[in-house]
C-alpha atoms as a PDB file:
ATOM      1  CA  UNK A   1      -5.116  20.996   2.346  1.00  0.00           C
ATOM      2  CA  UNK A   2      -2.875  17.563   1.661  1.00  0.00           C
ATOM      3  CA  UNK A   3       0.154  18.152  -0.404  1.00  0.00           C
ATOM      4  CA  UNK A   4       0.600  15.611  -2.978  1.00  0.00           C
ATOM      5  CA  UNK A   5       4.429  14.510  -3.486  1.00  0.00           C
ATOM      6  CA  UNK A   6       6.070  13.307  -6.705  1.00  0.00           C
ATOM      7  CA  UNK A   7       8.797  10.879  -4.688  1.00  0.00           C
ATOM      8  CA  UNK A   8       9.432   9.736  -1.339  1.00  0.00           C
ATOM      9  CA  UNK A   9      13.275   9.422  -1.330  1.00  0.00           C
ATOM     10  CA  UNK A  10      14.185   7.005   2.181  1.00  0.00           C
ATOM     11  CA  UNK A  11      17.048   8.806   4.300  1.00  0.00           C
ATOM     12  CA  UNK A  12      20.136   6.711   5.624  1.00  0.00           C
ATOM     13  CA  UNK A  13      19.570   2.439   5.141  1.00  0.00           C
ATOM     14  CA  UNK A  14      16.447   2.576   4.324  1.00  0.00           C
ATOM     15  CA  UNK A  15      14.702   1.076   0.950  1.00  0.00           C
ATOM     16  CA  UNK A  16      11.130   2.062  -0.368  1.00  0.00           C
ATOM     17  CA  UNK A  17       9.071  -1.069  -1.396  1.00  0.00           C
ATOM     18  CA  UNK A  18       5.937  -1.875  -3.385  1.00  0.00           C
ATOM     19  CA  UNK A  19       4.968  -5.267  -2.377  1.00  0.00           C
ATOM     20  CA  UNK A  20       4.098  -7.623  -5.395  1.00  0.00           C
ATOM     21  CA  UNK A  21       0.975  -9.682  -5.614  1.00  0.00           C
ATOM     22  CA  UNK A  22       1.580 -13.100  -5.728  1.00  0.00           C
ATOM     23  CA  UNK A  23       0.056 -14.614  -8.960  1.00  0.00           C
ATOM     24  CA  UNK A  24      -3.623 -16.817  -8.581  1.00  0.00           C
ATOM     25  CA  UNK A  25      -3.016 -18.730 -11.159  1.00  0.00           C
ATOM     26  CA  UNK A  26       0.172 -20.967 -12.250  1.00  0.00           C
ATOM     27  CA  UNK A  27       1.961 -21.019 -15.944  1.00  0.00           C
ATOM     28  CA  UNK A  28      -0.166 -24.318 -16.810  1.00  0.00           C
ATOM     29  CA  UNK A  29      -4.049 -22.545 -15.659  1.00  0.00           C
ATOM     30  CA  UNK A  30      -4.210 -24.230 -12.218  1.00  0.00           C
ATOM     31  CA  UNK A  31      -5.734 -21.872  -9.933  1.00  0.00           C
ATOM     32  CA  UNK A  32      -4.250 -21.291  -6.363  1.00  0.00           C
ATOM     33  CA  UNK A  33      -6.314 -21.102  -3.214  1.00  0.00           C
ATOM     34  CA  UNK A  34      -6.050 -18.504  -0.716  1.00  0.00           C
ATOM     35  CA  UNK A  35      -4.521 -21.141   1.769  1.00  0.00           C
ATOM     36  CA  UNK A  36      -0.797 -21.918   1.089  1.00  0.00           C
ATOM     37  CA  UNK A  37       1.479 -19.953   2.915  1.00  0.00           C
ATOM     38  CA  UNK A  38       2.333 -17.110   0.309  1.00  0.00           C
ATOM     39  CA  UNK A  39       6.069 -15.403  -0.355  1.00  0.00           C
ATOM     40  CA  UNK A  40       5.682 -12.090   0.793  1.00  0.00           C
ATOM     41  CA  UNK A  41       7.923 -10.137  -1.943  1.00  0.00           C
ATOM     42  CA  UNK A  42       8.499  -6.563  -3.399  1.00  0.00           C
ATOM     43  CA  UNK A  43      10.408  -4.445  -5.837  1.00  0.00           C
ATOM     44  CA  UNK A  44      12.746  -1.775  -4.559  1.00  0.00           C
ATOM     45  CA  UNK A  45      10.930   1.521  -5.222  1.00  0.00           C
ATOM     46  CA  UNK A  46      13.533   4.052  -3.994  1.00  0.00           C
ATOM     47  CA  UNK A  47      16.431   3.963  -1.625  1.00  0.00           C
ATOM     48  CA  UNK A  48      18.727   5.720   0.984  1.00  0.00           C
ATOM     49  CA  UNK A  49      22.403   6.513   0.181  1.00  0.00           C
ATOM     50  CA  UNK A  50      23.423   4.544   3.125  1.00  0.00           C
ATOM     51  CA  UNK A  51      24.147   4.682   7.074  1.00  0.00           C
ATOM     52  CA  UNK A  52      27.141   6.402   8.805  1.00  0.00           C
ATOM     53  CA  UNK A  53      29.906   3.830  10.087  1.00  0.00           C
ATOM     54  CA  UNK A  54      33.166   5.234  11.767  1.00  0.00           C
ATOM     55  CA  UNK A  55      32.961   8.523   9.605  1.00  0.00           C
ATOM     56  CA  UNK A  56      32.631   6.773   6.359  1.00  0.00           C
ATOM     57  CA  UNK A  57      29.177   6.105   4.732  1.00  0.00           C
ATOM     58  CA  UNK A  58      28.496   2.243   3.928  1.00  0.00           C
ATOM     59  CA  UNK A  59      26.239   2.562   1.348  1.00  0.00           C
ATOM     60  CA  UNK A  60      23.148   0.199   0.424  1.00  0.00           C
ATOM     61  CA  UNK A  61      24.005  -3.092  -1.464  1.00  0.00           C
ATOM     62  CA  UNK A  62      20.018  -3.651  -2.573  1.00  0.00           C
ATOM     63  CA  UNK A  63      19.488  -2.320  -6.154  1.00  0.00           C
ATOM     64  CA  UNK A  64      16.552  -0.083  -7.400  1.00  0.00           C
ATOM     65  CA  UNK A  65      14.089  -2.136  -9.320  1.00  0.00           C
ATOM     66  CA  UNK A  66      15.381  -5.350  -7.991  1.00  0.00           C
ATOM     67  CA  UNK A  67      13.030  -7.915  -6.062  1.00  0.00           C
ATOM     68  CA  UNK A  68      13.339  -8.562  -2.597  1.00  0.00           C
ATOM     69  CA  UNK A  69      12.093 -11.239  -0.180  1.00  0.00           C
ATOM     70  CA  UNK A  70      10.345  -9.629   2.605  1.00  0.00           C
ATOM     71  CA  UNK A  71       9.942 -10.370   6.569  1.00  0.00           C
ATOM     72  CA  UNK A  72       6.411 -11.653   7.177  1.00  0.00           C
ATOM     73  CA  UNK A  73       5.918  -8.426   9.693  1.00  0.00           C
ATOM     74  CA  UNK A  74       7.352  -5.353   9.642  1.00  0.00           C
ATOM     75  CA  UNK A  75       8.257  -2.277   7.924  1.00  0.00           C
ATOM     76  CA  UNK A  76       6.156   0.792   7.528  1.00  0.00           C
ATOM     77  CA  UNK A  77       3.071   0.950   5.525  1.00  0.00           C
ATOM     78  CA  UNK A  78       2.910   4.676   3.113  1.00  0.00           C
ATOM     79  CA  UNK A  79      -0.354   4.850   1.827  1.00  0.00           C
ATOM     80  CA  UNK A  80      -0.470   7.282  -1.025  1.00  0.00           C
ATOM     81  CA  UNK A  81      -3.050   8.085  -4.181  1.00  0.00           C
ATOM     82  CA  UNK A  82      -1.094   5.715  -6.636  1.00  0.00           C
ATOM     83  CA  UNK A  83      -0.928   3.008  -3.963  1.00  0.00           C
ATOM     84  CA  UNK A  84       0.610   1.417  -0.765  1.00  0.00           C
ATOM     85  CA  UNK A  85       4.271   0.749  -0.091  1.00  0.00           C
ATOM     86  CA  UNK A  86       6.460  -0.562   2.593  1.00  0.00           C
ATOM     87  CA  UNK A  87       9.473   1.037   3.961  1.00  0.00           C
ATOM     88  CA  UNK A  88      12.472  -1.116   5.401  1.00  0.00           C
ATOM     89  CA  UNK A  89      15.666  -1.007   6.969  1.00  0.00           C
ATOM     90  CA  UNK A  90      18.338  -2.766   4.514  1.00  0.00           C
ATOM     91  CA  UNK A  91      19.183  -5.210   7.193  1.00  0.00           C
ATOM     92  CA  UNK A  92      15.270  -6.670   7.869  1.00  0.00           C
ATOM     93  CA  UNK A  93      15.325  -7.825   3.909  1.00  0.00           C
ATOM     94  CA  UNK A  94      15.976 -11.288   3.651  1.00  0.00           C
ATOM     95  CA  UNK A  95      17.378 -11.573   0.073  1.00  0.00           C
ATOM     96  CA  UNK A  96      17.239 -10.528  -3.578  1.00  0.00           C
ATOM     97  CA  UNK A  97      14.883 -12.578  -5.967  1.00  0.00           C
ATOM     98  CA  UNK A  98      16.427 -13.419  -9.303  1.00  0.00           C
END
């Protein structure tokens, strides 16, 4: 039998992300077709305390709850029963969205 799990808490530079959906429809009702390139984007779920460097840890800059810009490929998919996330290494994001 499956165990469920509360968390998933990433070990070393690692950072747990649920990918955002990117909206269908703009502030003034114009609806967006599936065709233009889309931002792939998430918000930082969980993360690692850091990585190991010359006996001192460097820890993670990336904030919990912040929004990230994400690599078009990569990372690896965690399907659970609440839904689907993405874990990285800190160094594949590409940048915080403000």
């Amino acid at each position: 039998m499956a165990k469920i799990f509360k968390s998933i808490i990433p070990t070393f530079n690692r950072v747990l992300v649920k990918i955002a959906k990117p909206a269908m429809k703009t502030a003034s009702g114009l609806i967006l077709t599936g065709s233009a390139p889309a931002l792939k984007y998430g918000k930082i779920i969980s993360k690692g305390p850091g990585v190991y460097k010359k006996g001192k840890i460097q820890k993670i800059n990336l904030k919990v709850g912040s929004y990230v810009w994400l690599p078009e490929y990569g990372g690896t998919k965690i399907s659970l029963k609440n839904g689907t996330y993405y874990m990285f290494r800190d160094a594949d994001i590409l940048g915080t969205l403000k």
